[in-house]
C-alpha atoms as a PDB file:
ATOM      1  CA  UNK A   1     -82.144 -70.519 108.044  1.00  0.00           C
ATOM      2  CA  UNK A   2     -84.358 -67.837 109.730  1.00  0.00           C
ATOM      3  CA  UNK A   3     -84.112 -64.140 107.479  1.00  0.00           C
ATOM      4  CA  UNK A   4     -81.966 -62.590 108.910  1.00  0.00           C
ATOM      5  CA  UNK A   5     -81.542 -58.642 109.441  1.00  0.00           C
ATOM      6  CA  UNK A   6     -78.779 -56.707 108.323  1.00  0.00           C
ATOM      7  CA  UNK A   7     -77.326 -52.915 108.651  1.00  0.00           C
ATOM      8  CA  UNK A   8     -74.812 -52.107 106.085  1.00  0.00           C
ATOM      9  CA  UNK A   9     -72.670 -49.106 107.337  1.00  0.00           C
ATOM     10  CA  UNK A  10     -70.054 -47.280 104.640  1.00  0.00           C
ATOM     11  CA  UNK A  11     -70.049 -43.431 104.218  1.00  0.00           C
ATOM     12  CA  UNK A  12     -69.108 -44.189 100.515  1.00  0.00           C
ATOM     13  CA  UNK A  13     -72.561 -44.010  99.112  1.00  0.00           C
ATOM     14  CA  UNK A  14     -71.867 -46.553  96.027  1.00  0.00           C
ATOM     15  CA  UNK A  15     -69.784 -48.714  98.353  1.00  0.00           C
ATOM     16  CA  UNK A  16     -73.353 -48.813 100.512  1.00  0.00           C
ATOM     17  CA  UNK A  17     -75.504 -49.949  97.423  1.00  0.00           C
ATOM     18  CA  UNK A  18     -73.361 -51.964  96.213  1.00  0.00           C
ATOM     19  CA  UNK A  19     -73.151 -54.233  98.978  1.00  0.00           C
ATOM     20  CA  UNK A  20     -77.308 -53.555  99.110  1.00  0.00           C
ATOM     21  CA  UNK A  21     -77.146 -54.655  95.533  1.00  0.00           C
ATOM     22  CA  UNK A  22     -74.996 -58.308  96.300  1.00  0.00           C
ATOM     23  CA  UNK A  23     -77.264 -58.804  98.988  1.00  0.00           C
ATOM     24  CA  UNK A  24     -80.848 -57.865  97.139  1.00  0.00           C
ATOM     25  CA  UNK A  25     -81.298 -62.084  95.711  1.00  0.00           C
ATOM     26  CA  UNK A  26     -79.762 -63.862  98.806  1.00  0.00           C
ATOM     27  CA  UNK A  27     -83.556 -65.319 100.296  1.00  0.00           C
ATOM     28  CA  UNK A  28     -82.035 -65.394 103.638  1.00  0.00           C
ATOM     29  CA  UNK A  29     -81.067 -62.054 103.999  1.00  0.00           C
ATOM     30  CA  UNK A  30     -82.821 -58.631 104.568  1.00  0.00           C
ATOM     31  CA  UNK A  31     -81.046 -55.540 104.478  1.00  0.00           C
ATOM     32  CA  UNK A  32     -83.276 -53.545 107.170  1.00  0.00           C
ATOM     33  CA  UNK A  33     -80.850 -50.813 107.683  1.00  0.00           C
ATOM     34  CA  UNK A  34     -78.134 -48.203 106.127  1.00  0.00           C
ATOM     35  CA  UNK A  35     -75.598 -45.808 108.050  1.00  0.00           C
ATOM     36  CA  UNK A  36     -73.385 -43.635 106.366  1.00  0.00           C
ATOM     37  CA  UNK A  37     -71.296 -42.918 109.669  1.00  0.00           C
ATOM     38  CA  UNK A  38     -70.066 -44.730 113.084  1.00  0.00           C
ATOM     39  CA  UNK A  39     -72.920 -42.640 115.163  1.00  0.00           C
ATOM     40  CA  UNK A  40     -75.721 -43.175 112.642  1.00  0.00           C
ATOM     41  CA  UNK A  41     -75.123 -46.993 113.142  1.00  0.00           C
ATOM     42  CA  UNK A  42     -75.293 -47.142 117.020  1.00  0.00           C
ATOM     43  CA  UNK A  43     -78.581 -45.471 116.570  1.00  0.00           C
ATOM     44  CA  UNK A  44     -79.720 -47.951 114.321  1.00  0.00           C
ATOM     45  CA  UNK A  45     -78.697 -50.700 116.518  1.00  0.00           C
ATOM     46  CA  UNK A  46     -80.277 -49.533 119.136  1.00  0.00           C
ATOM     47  CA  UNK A  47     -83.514 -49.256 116.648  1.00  0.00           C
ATOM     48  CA  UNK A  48     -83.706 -52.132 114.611  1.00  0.00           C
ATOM     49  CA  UNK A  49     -82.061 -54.510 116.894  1.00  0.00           C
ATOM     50  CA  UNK A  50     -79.985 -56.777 113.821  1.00  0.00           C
ATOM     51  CA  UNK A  51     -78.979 -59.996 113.635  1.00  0.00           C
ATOM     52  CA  UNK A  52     -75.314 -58.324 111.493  1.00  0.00           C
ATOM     53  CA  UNK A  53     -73.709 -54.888 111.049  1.00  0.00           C
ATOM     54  CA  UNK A  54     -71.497 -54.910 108.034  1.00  0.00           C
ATOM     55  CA  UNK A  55     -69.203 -51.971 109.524  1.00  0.00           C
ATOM     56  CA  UNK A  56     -66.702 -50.028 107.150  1.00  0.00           C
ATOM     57  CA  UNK A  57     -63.698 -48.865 109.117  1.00  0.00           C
ATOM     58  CA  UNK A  58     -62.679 -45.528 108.363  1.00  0.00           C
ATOM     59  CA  UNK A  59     -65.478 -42.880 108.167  1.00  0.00           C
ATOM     60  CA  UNK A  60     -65.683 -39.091 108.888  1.00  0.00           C
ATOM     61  CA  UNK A  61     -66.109 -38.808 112.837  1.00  0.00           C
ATOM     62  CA  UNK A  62     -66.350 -42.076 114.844  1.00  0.00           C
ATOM     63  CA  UNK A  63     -64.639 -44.766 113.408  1.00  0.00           C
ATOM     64  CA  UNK A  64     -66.179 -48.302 112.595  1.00  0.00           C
ATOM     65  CA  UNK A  65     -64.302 -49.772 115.232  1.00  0.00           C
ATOM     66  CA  UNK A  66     -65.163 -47.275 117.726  1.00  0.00           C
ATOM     67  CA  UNK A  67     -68.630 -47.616 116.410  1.00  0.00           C
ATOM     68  CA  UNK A  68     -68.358 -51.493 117.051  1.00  0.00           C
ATOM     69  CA  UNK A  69     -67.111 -51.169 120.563  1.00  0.00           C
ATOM     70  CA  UNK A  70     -69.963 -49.430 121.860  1.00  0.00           C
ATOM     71  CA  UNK A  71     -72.600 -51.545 119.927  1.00  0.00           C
ATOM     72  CA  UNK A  72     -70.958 -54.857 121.612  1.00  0.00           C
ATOM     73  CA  UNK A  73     -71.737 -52.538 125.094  1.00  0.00           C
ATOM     74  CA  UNK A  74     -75.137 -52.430 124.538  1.00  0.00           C
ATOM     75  CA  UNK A  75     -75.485 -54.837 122.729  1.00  0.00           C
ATOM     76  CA  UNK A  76     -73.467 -57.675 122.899  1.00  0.00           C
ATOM     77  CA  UNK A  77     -75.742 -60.196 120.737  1.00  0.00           C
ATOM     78  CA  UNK A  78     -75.250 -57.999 117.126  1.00  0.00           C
ATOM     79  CA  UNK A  79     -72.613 -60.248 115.267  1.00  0.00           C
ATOM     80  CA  UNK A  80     -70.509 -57.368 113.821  1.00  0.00           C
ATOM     81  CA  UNK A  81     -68.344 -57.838 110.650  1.00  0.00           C
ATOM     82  CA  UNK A  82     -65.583 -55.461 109.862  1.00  0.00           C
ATOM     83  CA  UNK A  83     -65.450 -54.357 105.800  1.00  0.00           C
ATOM     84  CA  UNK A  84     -62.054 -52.719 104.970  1.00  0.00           C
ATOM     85  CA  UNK A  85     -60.162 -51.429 101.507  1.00  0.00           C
ATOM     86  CA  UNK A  86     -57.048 -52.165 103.586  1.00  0.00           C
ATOM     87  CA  UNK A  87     -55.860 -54.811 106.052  1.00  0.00           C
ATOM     88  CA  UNK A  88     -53.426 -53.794 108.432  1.00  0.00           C
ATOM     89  CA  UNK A  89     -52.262 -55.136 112.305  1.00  0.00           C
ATOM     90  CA  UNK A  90     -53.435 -51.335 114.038  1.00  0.00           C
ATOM     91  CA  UNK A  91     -57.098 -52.031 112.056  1.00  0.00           C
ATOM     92  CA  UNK A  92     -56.585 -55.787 112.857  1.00  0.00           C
ATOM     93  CA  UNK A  93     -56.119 -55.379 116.933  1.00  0.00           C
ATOM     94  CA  UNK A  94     -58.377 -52.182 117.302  1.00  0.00           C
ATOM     95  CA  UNK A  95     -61.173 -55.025 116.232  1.00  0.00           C
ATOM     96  CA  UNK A  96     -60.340 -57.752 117.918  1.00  0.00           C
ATOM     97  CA  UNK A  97     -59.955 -55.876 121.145  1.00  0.00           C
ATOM     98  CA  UNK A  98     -63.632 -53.996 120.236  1.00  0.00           C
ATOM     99  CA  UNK A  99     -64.751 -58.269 119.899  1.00  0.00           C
ATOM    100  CA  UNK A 100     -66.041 -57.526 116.536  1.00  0.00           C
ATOM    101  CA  UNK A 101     -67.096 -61.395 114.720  1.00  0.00           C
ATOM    102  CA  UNK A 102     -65.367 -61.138 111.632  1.00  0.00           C
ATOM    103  CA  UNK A 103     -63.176 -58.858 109.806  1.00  0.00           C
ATOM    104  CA  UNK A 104     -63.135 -59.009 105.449  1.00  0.00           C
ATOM    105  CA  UNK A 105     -61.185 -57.286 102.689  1.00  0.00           C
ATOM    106  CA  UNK A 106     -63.750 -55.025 100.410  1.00  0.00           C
ATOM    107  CA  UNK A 107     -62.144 -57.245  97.934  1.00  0.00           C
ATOM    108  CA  UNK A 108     -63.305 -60.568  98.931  1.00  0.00           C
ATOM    109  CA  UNK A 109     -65.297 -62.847  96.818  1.00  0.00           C
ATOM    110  CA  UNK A 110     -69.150 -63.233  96.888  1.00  0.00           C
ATOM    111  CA  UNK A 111     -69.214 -66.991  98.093  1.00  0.00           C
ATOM    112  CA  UNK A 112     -66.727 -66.306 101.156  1.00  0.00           C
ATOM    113  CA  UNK A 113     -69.030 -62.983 102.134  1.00  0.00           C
ATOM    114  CA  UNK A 114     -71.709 -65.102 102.588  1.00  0.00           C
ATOM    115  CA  UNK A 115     -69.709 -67.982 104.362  1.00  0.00           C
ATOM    116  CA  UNK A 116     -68.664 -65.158 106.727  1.00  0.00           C
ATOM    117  CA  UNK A 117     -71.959 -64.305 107.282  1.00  0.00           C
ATOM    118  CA  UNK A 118     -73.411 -68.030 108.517  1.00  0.00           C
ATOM    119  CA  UNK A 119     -70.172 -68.309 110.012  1.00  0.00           C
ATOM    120  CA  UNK A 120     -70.907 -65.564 112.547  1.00  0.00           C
ATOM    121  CA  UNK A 121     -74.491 -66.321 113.451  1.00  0.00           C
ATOM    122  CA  UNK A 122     -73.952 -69.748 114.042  1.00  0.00           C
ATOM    123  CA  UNK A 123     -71.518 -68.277 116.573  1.00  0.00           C
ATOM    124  CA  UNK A 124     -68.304 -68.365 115.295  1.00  0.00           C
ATOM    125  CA  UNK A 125     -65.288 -65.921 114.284  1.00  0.00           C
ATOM    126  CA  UNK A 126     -64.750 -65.648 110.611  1.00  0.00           C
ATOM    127  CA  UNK A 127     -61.910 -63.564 109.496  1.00  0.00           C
ATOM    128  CA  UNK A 128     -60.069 -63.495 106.005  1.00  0.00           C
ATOM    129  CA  UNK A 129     -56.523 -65.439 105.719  1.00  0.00           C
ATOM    130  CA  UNK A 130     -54.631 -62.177 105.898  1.00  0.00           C
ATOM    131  CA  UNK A 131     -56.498 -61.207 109.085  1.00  0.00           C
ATOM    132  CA  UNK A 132     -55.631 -64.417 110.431  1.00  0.00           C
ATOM    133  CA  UNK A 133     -52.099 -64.056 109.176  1.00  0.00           C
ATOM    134  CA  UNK A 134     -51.800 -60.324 110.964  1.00  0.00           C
ATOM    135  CA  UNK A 135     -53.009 -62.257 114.178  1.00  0.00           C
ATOM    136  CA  UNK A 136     -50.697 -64.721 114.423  1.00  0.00           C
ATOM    137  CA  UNK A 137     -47.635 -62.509 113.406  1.00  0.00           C
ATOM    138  CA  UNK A 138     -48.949 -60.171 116.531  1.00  0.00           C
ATOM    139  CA  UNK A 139     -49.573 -62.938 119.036  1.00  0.00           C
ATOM    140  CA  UNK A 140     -45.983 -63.980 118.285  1.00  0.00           C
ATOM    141  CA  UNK A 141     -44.395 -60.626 118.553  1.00  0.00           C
ATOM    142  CA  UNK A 142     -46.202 -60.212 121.441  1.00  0.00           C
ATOM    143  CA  UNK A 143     -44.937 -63.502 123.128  1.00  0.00           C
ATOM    144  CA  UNK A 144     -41.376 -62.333 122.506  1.00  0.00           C
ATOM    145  CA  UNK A 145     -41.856 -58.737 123.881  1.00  0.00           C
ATOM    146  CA  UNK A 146     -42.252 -57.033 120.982  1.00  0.00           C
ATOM    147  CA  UNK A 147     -45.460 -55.161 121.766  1.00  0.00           C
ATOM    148  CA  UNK A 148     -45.337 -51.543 121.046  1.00  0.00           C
ATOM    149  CA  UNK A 149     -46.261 -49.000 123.769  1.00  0.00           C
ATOM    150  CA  UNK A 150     -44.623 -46.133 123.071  1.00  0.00           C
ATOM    151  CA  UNK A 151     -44.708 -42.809 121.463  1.00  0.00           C
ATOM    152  CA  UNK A 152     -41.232 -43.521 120.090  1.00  0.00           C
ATOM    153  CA  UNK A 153     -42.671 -46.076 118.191  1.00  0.00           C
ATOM    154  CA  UNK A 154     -45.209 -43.608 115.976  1.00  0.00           C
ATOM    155  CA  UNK A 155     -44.094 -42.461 112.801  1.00  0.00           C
ATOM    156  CA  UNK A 156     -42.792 -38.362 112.646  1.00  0.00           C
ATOM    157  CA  UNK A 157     -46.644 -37.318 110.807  1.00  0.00           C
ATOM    158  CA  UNK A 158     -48.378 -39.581 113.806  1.00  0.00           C
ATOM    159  CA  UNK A 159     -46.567 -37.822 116.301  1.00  0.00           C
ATOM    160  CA  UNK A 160     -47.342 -34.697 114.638  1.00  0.00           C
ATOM    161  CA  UNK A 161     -51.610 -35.787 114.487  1.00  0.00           C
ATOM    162  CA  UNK A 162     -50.993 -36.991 118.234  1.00  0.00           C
ATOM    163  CA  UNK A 163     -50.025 -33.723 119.697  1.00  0.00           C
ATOM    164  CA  UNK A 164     -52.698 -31.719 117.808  1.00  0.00           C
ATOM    165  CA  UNK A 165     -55.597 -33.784 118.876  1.00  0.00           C
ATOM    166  CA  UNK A 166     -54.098 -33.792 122.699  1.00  0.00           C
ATOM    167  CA  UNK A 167     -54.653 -30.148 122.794  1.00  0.00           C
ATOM    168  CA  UNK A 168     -58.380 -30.633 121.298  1.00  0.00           C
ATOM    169  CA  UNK A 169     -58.346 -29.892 117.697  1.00  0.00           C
ATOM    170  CA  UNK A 170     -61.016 -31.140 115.711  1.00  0.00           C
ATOM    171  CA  UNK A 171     -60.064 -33.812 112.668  1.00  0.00           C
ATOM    172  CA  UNK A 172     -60.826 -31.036 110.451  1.00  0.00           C
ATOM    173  CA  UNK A 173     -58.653 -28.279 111.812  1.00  0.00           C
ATOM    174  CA  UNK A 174     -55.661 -30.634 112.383  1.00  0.00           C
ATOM    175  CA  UNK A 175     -56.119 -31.917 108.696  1.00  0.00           C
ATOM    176  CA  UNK A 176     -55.945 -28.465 107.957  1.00  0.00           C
ATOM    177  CA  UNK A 177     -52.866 -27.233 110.344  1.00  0.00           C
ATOM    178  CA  UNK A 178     -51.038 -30.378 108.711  1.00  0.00           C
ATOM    179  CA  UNK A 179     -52.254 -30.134 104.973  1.00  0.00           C
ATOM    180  CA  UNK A 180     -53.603 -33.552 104.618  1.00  0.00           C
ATOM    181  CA  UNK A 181     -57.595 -35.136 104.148  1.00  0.00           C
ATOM    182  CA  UNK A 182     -59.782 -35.650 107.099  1.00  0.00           C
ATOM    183  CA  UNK A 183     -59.852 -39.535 106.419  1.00  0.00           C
ATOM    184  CA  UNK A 184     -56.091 -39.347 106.935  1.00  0.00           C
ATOM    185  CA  UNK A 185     -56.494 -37.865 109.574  1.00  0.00           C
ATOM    186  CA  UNK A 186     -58.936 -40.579 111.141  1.00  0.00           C
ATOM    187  CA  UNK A 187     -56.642 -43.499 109.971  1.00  0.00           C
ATOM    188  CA  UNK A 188     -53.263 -41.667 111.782  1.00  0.00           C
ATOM    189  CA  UNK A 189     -55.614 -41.480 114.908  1.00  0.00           C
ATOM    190  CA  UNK A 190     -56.332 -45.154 114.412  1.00  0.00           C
ATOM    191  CA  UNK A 191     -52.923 -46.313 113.750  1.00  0.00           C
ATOM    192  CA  UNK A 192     -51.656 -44.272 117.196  1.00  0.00           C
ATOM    193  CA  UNK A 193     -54.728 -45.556 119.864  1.00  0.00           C
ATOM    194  CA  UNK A 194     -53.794 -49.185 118.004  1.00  0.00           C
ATOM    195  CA  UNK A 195     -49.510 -48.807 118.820  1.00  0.00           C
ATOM    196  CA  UNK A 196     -50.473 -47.119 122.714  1.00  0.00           C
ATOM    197  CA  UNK A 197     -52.712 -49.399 123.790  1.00  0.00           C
ATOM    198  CA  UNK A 198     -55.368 -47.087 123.916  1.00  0.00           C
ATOM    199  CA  UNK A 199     -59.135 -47.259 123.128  1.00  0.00           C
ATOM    200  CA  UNK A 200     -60.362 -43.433 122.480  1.00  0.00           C
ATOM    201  CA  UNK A 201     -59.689 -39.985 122.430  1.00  0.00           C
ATOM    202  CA  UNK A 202     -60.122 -39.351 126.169  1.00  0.00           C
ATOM    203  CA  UNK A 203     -57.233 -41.792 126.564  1.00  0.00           C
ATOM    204  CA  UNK A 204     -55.197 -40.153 124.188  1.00  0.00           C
ATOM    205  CA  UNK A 205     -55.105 -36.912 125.781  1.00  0.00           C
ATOM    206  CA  UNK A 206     -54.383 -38.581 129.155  1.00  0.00           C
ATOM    207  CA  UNK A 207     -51.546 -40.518 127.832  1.00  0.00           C
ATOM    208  CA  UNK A 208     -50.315 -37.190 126.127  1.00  0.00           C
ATOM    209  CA  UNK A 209     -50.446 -35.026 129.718  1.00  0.00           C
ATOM    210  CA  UNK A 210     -48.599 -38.069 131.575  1.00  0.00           C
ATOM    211  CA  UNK A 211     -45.907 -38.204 129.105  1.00  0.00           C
ATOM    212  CA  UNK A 212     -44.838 -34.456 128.890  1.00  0.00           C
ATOM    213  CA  UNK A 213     -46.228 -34.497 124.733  1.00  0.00           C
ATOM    214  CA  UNK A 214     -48.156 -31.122 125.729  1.00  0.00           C
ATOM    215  CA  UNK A 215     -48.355 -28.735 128.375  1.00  0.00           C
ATOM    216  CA  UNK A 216     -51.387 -28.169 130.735  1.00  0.00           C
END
C-alpha cells in the first residue's frame, strides 16, 4: 500500500495529538495535515490535496459535517471519515447525506480504525455497527412514513435555538440569550437542519420565514 496522506481535524487539541500519536508507527500512513476547525480543514484540502480527512463533528463555527459537504464539492476524491464522542440518527443522516466514507465512535478500537481506513481507499463505506444500526432503523422509519419534517417535531430548547438563529444571532449571542455553551449550541443547530431536511443556515432562515416562526 502506497503512504498515504492524512488531515486529522478536532478542535480538542489532545483529541488532535492523540490521534497524531496512534497514527505516528503505522508505515503506511502520514499525517500531512492538522485543523482545529471545519474552515481550517477546507483550506487544507484544498492545499494538501489528501488521500483521508479524519473529521470531528462538533466544533466552534462550521461543523464537521458542513465542513465535509463542501470538501466532497470540490473535491469529491478525499475519502472523508467522520470521528464522533456520540452517535446519534441527526449526526448519522447529516453525513450520509454530506457522502462522507465512513463514520466511527472516538471510542473505537485501534485495529478497526485502521480497517476503516483501507476500507475507504479501496473504495468502500466503512461505518461502525451502531452507525449501521441508526441506518437501518431510519431507512425503515422512513419506508413507513415516519420521516420527520416538521417544527413540531423539535424539542421546546430546539425550537427556542431555531428562532434565534432565524433572526441572525450569532452561536455565541444565542448561547448567551439562552444560558447554555456554544458547542450546545452547534449540536441543537445540528439536531434541527438533521429533523427539517435542511442542509445550512441559509435554509434555516428560509424555512423559518415560510412557516410564520419569525416575522420579516
Amino acid at each position: 500500500m502506497k503512504k498515504l496522506k492524512v488531515i486529522l481535524v478536532d478542535d480538542h487539541a489532545l483529541l488532535l495529538e492523540g490521534i497524531a500519536s496512534l497514527l505516528t508507527n503505522i508505515e503506511y500512513i502520514s499525517v500531512v495535515g492538522k485543523a482545529s476547525s471545519g474552515e481550517e480543514s477546507i483550506n487544507l484540502a484544498n492545499e494538501l490535496n489528501p488521500d483521508i480527512i479524519l473529521m470531528d463533528i462538533v466544533m466552534h463555527g462550521m461543523t464537521g459535517i458542513e465542513a465535509t459537504r463542501w470538501i466532497k464539492e470540490q473535491n469529491p476524491q478525499i475519502k472523508i471519515i467522520l470521528l464522533s464522542s456520540e452517535v446519534n440518527e441527526d449526526y448519522v443522516t447529516l453525513g450520509v447525506k454530506a457522502r462522507v466514507d465512513g463514520y466511527l465512535p472516538k471510542d473505537v478500537e485501534k485495529p478497526t480504525f485502521l480497517e476503516a481506513i483501507k476500507c475507504v481507499v479501496n473504495g468502500d463505506k466503512y461505518f461502525a455497527q451502531p452507525v449501521t444500526n441508526i441506518i437501518l432503523d431510519s431507512f425503515y422509519n422512513q419506508s413507513n412514513g415516519k420521516k420527520a419534517n416538521s417544527s413540531n417535531e423539535l424539542t421546546k430548547r430546539e425550537n427556542e435555538v431555531l428562532r434565534q438563529v432565524a433572526i441572525g444571532k450569532t452561536n455565541s449571542e444565542v448561547a448567551n440569550q439562552l444560558f447554555i455553551s456554544v458547542k450546545t449550541v452547534e449540536t441543537h443547530k445540528t439536531n434541527i437542519l438533521s429533523k427539517l431536511g435542511l442542509r445550512n443556515t441559509a435554509e434555516l432562515v428560509k424555512y423559518a420565514i415560510k412557516h410564520k416562526i419569525i416575522d420579516i
